[in-house]
N, C-alpha and C. Protein backbone atom coordinates (compact mmCIF):
# COMPACT_ATOMS: atom_id res chain seq x y z
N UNK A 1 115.00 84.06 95.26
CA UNK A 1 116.18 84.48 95.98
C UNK A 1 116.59 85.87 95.54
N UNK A 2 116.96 86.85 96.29
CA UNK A 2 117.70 87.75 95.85
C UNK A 2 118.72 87.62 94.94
N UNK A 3 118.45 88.81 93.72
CA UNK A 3 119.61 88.63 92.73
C UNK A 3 120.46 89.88 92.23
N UNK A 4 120.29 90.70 92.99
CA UNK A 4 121.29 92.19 93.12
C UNK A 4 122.58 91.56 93.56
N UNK A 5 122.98 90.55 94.54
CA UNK A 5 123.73 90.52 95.30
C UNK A 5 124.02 91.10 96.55
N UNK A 6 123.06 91.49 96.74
CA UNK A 6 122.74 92.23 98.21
C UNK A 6 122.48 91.39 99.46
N UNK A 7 123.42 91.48 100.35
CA UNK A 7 122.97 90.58 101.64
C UNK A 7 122.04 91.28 102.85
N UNK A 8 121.54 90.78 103.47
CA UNK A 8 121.35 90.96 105.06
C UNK A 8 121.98 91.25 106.21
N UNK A 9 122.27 92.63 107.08
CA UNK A 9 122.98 92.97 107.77
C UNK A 9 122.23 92.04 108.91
N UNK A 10 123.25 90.85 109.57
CA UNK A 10 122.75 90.26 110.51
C UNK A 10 122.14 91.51 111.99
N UNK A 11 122.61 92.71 111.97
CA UNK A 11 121.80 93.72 113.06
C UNK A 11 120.49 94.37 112.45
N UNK A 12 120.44 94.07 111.29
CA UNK A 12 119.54 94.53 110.60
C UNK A 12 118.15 93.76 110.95
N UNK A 13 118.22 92.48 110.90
CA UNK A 13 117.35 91.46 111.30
C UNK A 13 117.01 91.36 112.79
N UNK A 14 118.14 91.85 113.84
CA UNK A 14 117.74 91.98 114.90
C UNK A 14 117.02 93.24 114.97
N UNK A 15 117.45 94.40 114.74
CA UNK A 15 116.27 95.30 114.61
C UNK A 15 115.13 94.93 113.81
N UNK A 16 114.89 94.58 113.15
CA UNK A 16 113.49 93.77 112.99
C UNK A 16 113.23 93.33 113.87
N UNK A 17 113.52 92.01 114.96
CA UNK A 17 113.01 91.76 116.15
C UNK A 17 112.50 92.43 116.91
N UNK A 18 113.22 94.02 117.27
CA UNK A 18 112.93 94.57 117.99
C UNK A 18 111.74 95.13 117.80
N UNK A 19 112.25 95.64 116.45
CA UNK A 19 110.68 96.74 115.85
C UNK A 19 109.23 95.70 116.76
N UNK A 20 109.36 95.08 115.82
CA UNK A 20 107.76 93.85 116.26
C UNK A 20 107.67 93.32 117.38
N UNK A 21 108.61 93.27 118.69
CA UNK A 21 108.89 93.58 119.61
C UNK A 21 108.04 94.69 120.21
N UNK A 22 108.36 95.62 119.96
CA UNK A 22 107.75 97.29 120.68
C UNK A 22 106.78 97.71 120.17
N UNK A 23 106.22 96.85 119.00
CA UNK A 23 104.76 97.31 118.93
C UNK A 23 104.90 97.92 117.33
N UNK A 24 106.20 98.04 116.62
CA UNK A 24 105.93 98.82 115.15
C UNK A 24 105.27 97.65 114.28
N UNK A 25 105.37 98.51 112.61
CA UNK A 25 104.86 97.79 111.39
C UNK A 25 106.55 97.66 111.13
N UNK A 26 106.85 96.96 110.25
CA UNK A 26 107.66 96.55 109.49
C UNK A 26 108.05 96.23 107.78
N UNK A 27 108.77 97.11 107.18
CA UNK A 27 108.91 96.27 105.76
C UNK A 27 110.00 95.39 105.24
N UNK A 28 109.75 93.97 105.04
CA UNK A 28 110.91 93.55 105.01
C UNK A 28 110.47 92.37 103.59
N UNK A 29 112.22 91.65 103.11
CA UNK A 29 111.88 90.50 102.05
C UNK A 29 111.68 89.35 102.63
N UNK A 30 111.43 88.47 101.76
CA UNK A 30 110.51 87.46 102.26
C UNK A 30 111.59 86.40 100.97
N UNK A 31 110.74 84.97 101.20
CA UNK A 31 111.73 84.51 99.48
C UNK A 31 110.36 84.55 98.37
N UNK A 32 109.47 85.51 98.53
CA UNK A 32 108.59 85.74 97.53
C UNK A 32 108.37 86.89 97.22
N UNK A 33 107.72 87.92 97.88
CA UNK A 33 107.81 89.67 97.79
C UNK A 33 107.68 90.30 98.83
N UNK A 34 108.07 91.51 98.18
CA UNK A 34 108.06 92.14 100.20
C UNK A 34 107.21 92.71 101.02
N UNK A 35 107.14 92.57 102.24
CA UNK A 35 105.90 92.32 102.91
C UNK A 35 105.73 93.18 104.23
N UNK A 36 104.63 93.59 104.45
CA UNK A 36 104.71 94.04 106.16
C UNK A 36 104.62 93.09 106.93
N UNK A 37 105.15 93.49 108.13
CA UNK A 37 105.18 92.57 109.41
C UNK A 37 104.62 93.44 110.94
N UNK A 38 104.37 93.24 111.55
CA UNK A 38 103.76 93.32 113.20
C UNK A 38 103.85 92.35 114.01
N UNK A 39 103.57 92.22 114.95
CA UNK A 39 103.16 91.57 115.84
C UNK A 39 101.44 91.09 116.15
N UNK A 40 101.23 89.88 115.81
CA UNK A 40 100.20 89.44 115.23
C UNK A 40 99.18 89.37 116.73
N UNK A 41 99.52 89.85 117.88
CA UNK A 41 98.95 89.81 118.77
C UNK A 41 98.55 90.99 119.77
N UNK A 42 99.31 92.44 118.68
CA UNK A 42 99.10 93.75 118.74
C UNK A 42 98.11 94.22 117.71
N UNK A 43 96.95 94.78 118.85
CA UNK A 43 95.53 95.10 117.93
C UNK A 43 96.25 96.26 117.32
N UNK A 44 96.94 97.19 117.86
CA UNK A 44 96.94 98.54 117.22
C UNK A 44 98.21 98.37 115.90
N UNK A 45 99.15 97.47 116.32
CA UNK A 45 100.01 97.51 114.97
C UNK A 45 99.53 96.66 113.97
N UNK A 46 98.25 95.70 114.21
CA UNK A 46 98.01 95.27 113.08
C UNK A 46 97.13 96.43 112.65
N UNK A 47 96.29 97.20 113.33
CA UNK A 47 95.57 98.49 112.87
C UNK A 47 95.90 98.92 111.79
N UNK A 48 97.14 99.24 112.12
CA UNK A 48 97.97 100.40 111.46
C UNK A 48 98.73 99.32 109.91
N UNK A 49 98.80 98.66 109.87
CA UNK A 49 99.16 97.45 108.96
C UNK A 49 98.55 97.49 108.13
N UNK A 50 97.29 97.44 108.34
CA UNK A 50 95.52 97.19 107.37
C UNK A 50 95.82 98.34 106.92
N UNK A 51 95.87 99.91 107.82
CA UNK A 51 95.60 101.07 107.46
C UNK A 51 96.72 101.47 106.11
N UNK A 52 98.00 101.15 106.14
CA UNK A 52 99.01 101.10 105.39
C UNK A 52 98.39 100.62 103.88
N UNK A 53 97.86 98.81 104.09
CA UNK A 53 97.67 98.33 102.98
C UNK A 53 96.41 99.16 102.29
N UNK A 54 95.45 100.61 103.14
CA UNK A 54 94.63 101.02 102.77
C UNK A 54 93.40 98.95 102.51
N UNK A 55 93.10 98.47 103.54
CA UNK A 55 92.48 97.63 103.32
C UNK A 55 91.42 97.13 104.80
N UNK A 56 90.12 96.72 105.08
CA UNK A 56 89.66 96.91 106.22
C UNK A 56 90.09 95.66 106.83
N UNK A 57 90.02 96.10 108.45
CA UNK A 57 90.02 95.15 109.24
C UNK A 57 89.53 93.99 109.08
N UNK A 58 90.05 93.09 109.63
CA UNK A 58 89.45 91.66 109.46
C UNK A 58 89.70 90.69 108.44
N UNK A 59 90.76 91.11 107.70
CA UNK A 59 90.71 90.58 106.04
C UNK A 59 91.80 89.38 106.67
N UNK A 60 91.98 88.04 105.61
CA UNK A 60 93.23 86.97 106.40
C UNK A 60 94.35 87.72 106.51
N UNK A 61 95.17 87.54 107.05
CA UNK A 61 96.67 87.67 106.28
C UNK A 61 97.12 86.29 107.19
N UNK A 62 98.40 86.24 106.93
CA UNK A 62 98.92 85.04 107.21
C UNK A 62 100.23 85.19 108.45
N UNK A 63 100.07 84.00 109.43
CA UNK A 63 101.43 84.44 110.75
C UNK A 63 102.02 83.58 110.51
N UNK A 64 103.93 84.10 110.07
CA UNK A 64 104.73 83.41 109.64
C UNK A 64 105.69 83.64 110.90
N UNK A 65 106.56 82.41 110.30
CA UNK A 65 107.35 81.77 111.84
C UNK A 65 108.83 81.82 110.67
N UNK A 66 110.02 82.18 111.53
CA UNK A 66 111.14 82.19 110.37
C UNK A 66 111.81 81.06 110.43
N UNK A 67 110.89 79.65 111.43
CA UNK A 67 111.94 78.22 111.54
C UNK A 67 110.59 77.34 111.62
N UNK A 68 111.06 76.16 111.57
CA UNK A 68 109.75 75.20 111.41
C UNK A 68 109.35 74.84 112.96
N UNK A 69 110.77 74.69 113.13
CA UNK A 69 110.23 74.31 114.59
C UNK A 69 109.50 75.17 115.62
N UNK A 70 109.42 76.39 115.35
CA UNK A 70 109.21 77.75 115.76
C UNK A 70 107.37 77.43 115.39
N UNK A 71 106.79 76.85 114.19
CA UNK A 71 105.45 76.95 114.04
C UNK A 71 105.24 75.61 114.76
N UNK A 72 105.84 74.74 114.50
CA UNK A 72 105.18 73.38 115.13
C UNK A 72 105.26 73.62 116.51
N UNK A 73 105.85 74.15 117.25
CA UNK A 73 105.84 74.64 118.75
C UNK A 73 104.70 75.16 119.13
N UNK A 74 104.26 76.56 118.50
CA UNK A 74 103.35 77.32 118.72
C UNK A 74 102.29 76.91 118.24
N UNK A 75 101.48 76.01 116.88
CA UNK A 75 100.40 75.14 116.97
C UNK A 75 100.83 73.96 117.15
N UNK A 76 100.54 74.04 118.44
CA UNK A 76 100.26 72.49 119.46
C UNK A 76 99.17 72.17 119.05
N UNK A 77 97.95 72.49 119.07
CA UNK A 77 96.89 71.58 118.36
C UNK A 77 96.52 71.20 117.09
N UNK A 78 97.81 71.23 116.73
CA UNK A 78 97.63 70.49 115.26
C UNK A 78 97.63 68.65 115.07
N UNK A 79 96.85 68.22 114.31
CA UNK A 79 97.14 66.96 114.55
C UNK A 79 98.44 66.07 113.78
N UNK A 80 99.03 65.07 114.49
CA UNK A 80 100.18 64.63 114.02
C UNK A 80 100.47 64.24 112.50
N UNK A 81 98.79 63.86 111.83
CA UNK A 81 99.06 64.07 109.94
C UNK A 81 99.42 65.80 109.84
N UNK A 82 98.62 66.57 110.60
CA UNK A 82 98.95 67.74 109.97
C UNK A 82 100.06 68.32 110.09
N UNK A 83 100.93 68.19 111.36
CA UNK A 83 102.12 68.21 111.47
C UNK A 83 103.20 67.57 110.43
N UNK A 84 102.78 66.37 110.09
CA UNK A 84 104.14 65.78 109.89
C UNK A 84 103.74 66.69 107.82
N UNK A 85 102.62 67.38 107.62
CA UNK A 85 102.11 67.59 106.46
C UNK A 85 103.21 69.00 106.35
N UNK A 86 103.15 69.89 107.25
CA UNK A 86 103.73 71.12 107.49
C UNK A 86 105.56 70.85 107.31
N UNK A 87 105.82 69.57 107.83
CA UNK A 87 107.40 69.23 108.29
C UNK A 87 107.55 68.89 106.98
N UNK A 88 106.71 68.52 105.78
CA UNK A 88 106.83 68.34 104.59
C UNK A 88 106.70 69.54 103.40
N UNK A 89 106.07 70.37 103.55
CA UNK A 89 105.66 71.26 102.71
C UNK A 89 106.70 72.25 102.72
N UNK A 90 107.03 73.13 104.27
CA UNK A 90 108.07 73.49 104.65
C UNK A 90 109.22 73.59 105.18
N UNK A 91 110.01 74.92 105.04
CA UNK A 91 110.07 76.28 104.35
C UNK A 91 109.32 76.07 103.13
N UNK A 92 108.96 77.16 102.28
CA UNK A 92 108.98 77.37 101.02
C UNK A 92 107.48 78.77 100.87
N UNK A 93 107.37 78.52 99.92
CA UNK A 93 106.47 79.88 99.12
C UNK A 93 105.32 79.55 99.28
N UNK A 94 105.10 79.10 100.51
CA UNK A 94 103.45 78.48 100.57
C UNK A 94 103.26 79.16 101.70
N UNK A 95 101.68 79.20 101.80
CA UNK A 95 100.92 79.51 103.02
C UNK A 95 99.89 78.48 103.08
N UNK A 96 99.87 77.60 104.05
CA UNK A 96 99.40 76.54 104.36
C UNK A 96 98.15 77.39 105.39
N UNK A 97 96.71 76.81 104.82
CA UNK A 97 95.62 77.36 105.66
C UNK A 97 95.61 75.82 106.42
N UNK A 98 95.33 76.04 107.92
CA UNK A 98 95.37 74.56 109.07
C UNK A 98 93.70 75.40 109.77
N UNK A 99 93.21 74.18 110.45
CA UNK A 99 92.39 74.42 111.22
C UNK A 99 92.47 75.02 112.50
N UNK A 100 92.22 75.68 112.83
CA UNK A 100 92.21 76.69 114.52
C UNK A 100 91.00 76.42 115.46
N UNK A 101 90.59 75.28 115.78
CA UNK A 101 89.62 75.46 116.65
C UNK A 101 89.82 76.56 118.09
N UNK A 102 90.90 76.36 118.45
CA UNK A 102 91.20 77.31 119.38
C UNK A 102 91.43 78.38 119.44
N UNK A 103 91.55 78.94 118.23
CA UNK A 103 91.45 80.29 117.75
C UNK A 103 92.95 81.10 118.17
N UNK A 104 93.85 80.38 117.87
CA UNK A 104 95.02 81.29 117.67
C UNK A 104 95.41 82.47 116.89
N UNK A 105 96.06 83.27 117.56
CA UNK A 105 96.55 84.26 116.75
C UNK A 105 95.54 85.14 116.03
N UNK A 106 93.73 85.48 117.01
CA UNK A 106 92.54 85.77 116.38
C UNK A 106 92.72 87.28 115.43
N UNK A 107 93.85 87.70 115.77
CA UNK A 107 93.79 88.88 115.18
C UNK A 107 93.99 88.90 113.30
N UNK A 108 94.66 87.38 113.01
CA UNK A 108 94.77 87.09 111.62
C UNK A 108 93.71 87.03 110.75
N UNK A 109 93.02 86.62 111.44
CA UNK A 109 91.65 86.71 110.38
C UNK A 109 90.41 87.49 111.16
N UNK A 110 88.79 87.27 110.52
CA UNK A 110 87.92 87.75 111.05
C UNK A 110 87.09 87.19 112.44
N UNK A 111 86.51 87.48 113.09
CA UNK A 111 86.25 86.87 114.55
C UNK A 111 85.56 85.43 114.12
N UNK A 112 86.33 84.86 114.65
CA UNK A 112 85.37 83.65 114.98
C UNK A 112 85.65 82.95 114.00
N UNK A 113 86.93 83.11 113.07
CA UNK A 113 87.38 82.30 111.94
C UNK A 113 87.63 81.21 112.68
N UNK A 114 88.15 79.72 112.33
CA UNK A 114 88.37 78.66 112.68
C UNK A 114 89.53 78.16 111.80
N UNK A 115 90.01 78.82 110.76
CA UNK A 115 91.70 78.23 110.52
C UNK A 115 92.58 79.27 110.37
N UNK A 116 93.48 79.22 110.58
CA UNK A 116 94.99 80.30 110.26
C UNK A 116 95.47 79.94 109.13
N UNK A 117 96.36 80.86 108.59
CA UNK A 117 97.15 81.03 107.63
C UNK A 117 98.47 80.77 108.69
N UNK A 118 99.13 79.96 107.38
CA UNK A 118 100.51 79.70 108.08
C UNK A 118 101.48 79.87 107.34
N UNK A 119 102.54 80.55 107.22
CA UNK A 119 103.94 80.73 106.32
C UNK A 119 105.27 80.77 107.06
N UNK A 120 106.08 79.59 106.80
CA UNK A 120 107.63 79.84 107.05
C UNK A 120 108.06 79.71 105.52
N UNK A 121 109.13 81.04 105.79
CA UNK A 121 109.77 81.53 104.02
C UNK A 121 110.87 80.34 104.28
N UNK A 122 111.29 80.12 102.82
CA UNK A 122 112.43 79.08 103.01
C UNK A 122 113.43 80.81 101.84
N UNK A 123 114.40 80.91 103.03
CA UNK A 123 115.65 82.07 103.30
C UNK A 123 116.95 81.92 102.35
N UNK A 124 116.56 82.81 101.32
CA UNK A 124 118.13 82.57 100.45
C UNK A 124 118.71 82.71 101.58
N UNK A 125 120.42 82.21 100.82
CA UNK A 125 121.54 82.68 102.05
C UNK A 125 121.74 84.51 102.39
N UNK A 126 121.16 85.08 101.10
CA UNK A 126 121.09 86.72 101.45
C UNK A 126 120.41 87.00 102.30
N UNK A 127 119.16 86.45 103.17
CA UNK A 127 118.06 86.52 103.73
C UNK A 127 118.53 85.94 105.30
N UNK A 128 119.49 85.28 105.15
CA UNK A 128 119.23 84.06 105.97
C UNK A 128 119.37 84.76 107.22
N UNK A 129 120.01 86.09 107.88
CA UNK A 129 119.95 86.17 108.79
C UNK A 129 118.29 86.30 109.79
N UNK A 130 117.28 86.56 108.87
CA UNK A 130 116.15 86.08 109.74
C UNK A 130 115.75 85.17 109.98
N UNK A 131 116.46 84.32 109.88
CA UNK A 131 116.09 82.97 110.39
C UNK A 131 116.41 82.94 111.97
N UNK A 132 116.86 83.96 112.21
CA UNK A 132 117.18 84.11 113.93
C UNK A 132 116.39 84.95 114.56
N UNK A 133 115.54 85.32 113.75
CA UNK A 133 114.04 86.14 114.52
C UNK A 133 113.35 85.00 115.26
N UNK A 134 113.27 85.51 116.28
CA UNK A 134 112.40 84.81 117.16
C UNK A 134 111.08 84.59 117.74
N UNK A 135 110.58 85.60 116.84
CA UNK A 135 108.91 85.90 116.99
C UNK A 135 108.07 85.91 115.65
N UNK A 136 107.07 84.83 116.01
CA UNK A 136 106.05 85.24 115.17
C UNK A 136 106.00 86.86 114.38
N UNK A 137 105.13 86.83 112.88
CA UNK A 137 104.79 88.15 112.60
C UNK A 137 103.37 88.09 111.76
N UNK A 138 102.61 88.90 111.64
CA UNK A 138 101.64 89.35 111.19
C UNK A 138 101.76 89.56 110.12
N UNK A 139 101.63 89.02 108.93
CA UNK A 139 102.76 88.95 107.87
C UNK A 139 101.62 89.43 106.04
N UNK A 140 101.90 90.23 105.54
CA UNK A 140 100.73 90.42 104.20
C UNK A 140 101.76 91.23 103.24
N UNK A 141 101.44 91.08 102.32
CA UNK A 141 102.54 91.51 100.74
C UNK A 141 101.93 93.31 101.19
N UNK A 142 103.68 93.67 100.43
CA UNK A 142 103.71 95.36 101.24
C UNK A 142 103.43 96.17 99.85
N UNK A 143 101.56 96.02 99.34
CA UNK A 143 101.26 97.02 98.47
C UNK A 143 100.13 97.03 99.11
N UNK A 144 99.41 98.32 98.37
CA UNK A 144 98.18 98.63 98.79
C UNK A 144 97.02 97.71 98.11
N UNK A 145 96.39 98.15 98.70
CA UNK A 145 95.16 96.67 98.38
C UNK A 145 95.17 96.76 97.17
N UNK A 146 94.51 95.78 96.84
CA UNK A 146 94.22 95.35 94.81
C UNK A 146 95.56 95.78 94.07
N UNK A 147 97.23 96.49 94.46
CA UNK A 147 97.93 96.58 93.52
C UNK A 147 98.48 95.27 93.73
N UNK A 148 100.12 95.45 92.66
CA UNK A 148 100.61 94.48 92.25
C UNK A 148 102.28 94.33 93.82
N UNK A 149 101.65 92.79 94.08
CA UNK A 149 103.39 92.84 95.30
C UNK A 149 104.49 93.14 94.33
N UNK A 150 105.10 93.80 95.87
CA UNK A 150 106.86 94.30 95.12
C UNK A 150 107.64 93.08 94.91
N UNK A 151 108.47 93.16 93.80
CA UNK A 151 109.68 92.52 94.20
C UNK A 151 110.58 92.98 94.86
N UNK A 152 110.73 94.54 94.61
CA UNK A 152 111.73 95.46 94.95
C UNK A 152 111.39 96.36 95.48
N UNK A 153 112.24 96.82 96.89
CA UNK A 153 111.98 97.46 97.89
C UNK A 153 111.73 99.14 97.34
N UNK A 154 112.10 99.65 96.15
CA UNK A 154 111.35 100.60 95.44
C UNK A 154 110.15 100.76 95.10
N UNK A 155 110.19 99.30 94.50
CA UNK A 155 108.41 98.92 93.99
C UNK A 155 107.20 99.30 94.50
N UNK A 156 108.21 99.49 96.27
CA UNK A 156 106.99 99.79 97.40
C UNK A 156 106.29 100.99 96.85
N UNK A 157 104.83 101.30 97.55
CA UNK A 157 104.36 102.45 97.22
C UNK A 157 105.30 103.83 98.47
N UNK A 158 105.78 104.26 97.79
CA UNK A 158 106.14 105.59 99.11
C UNK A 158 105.17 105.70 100.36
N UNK A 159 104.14 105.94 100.09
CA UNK A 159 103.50 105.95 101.17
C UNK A 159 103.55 104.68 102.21
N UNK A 160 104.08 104.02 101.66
CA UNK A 160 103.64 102.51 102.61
C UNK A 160 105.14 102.70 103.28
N UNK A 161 106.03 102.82 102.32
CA UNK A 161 107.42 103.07 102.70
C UNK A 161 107.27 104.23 104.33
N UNK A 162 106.93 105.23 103.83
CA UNK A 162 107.04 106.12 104.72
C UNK A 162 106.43 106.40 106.10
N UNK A 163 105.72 105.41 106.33
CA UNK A 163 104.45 105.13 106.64
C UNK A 163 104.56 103.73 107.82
N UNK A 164 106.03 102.89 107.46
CA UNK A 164 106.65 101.50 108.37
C UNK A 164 107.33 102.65 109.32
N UNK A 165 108.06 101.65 110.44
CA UNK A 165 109.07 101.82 110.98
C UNK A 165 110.34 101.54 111.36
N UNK A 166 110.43 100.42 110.24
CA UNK A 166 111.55 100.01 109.56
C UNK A 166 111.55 99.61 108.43
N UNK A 167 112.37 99.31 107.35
CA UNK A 167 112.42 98.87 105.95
C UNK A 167 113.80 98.24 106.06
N UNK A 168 113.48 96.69 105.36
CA UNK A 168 115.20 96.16 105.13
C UNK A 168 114.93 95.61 103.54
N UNK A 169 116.03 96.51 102.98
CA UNK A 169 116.31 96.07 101.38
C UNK A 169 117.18 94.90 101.92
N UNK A 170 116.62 93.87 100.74
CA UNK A 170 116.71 92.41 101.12
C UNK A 170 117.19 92.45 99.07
N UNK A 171 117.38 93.13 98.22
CA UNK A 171 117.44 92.79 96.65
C UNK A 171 116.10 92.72 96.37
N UNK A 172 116.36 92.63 95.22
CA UNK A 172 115.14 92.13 94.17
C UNK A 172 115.07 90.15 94.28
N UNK A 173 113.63 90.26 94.70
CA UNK A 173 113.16 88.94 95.00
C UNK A 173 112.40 88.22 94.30
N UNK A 174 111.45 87.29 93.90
CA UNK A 174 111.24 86.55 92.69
C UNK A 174 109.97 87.11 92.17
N UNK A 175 108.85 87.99 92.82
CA UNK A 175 107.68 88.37 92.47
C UNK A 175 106.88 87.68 92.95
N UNK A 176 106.70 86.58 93.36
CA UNK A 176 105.35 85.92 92.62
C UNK A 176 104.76 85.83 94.55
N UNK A 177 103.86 86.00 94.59
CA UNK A 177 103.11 85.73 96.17
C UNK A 177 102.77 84.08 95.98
N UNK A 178 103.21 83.66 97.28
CA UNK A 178 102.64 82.46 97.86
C UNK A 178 101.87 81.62 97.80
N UNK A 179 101.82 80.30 97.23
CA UNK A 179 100.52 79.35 97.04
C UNK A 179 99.97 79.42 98.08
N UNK A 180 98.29 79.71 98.26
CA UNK A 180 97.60 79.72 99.08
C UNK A 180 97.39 78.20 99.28
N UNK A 181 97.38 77.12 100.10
CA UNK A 181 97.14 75.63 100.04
C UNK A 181 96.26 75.59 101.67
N UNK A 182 94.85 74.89 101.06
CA UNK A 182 93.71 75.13 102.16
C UNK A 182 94.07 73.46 102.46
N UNK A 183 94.29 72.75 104.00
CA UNK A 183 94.56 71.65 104.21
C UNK A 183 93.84 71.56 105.70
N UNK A 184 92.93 71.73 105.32
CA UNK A 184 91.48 71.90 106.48
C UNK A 184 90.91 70.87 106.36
N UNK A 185 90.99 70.44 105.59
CA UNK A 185 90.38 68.74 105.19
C UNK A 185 90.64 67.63 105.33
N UNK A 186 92.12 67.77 105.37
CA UNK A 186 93.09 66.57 105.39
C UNK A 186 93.08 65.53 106.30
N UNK A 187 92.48 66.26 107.78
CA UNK A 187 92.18 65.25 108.82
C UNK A 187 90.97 64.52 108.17
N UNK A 188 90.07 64.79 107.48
CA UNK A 188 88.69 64.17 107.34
C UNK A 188 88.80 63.23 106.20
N UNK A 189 89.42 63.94 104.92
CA UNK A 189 89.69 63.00 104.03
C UNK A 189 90.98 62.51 103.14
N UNK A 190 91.99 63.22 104.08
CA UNK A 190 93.18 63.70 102.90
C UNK A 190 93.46 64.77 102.25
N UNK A 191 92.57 65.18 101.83
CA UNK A 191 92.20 66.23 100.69
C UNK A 191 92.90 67.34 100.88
N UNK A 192 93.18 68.27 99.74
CA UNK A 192 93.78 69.65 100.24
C UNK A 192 93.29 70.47 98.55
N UNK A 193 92.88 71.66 98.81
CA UNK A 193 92.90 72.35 98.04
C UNK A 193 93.35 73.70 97.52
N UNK A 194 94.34 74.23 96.46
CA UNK A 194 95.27 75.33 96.02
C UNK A 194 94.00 76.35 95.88
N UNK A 195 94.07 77.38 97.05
CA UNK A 195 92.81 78.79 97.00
C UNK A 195 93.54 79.96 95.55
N UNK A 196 95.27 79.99 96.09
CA UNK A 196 95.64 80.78 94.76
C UNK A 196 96.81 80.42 94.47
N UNK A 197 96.76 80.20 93.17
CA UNK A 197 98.18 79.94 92.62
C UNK A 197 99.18 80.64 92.80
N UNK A 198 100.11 79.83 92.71
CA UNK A 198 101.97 80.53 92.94
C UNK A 198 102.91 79.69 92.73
N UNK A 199 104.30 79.56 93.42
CA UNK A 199 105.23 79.44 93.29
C UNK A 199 105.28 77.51 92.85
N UNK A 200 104.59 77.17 94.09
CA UNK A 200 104.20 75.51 93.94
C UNK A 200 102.75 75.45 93.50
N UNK A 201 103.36 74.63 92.56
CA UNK A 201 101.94 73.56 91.92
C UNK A 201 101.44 72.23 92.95
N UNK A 202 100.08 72.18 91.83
CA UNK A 202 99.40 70.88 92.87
C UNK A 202 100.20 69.87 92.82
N UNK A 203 100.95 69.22 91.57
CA UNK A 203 101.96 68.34 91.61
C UNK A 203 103.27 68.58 92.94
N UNK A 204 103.39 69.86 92.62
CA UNK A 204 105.13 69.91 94.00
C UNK A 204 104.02 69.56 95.33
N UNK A 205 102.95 69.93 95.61
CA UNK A 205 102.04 70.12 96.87
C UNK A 205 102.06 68.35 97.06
N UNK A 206 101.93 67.17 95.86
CA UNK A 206 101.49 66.33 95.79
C UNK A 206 102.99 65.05 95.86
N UNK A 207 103.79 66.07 95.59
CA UNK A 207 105.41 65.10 95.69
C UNK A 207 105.51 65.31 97.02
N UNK A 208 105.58 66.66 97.65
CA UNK A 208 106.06 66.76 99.06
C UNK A 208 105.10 66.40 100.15
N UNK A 209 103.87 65.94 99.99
CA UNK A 209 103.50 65.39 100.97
C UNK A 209 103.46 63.70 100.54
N UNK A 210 103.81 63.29 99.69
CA UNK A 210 104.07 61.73 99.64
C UNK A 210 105.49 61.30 100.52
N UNK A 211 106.02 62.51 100.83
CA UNK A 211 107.08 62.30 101.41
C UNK A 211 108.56 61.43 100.68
């Protein structure tokens, strides 16, 4: 959570909408570190996204939704364990990898991938006005490749700063990037496996889907 005491100008968040809307990059907080955003279905602003992180095309990043119901809407072909798996896990500091046979959102990963990355942030109350964004985003931690994510909207590299077309100081946020949790399996055997550690452990992964 933010701990400056710094809130979210609720117009602030609507200009975010807009930005990713009209085609910009975006820098904004997240409840883990801060991150670029696009429009995950614009070749040229994710272009320019990659080009920012100095990192090549094709690499995952992950399309986050700022409400649950907002992702369970948009993957319809998820199956009802995997659903009710997602209605469990989130909000929170995870990025849940799901299967894509249909290839949503192809611009997230490399051609012909077959699962997405999925993230809804769970929104201090400083944050909370994006929870009224209404669009998907194209979503990857806002440093250049191989450095360390910001917590703090300073932290950014200038260039990356200078380089968006919007920035919202959101405070200083907790550091740590997102449990990667691969649940590609789960239809076949249950199974799920942590790709990179973070915020939740295999135990929290293992309370919240016992429901």
């Amino acid at each position: 959570m933010s701990t400056d005491g710094l809130r979210l100008d609720p117009d602030r968040a609507a200009a975010f909408e807009s930005c990713i809307r009209s085609g910009g990059v975006a820098l904004f907080p997240a409840d883990t570190v801060y991150g670029l955003a696009c429009d995950p279905l614009d070749a040229a602003a994710c272009d320019r996204l990659n080009e920012l992180k100095q990192r090549p095309p094709g690499k995952p990043a992950a399309v986050m939704f700022f409400a649950l119901d907002q992702a369970l809407g948009r993957l319809d072909g998820l199956s009802p364990r995997l659903r009710a798996a997602l209605a469990r896990l989130l909000p929170g500091p995870l990025t849940a990898l799901v299967p894509n046979p249909s290839g949503l959102f192809p611009l997230a990963g490399p051609p012909g991938t077959d699962r997405l990355g999925v993230r809804v942030p769970a929104l201090s109350p400083a944050l909370e006005p994006l929870a009224g964004v209404a669009v998907p985003v194209l979503q990857s931690s806002a440093n250049r490749s191989g450095g360390a994510e910001p917590r703090r909207l300073v932290d950014v590299d200038p260039a990356v700063r200078a380089g968006v077309d919007l920035a919202l100081d959101g405070g200083e946020l907790p550091g740590h990037a997102s449990t990667v949790l691969d649940l590609t399996r789960m239809d076949e055997d249950g199974s799920f496996e942590i790709l990179r550690r973070g915020p939740l452990s295999a135990a929290d992964v293992r309370r919240a889907l016992a429901g």
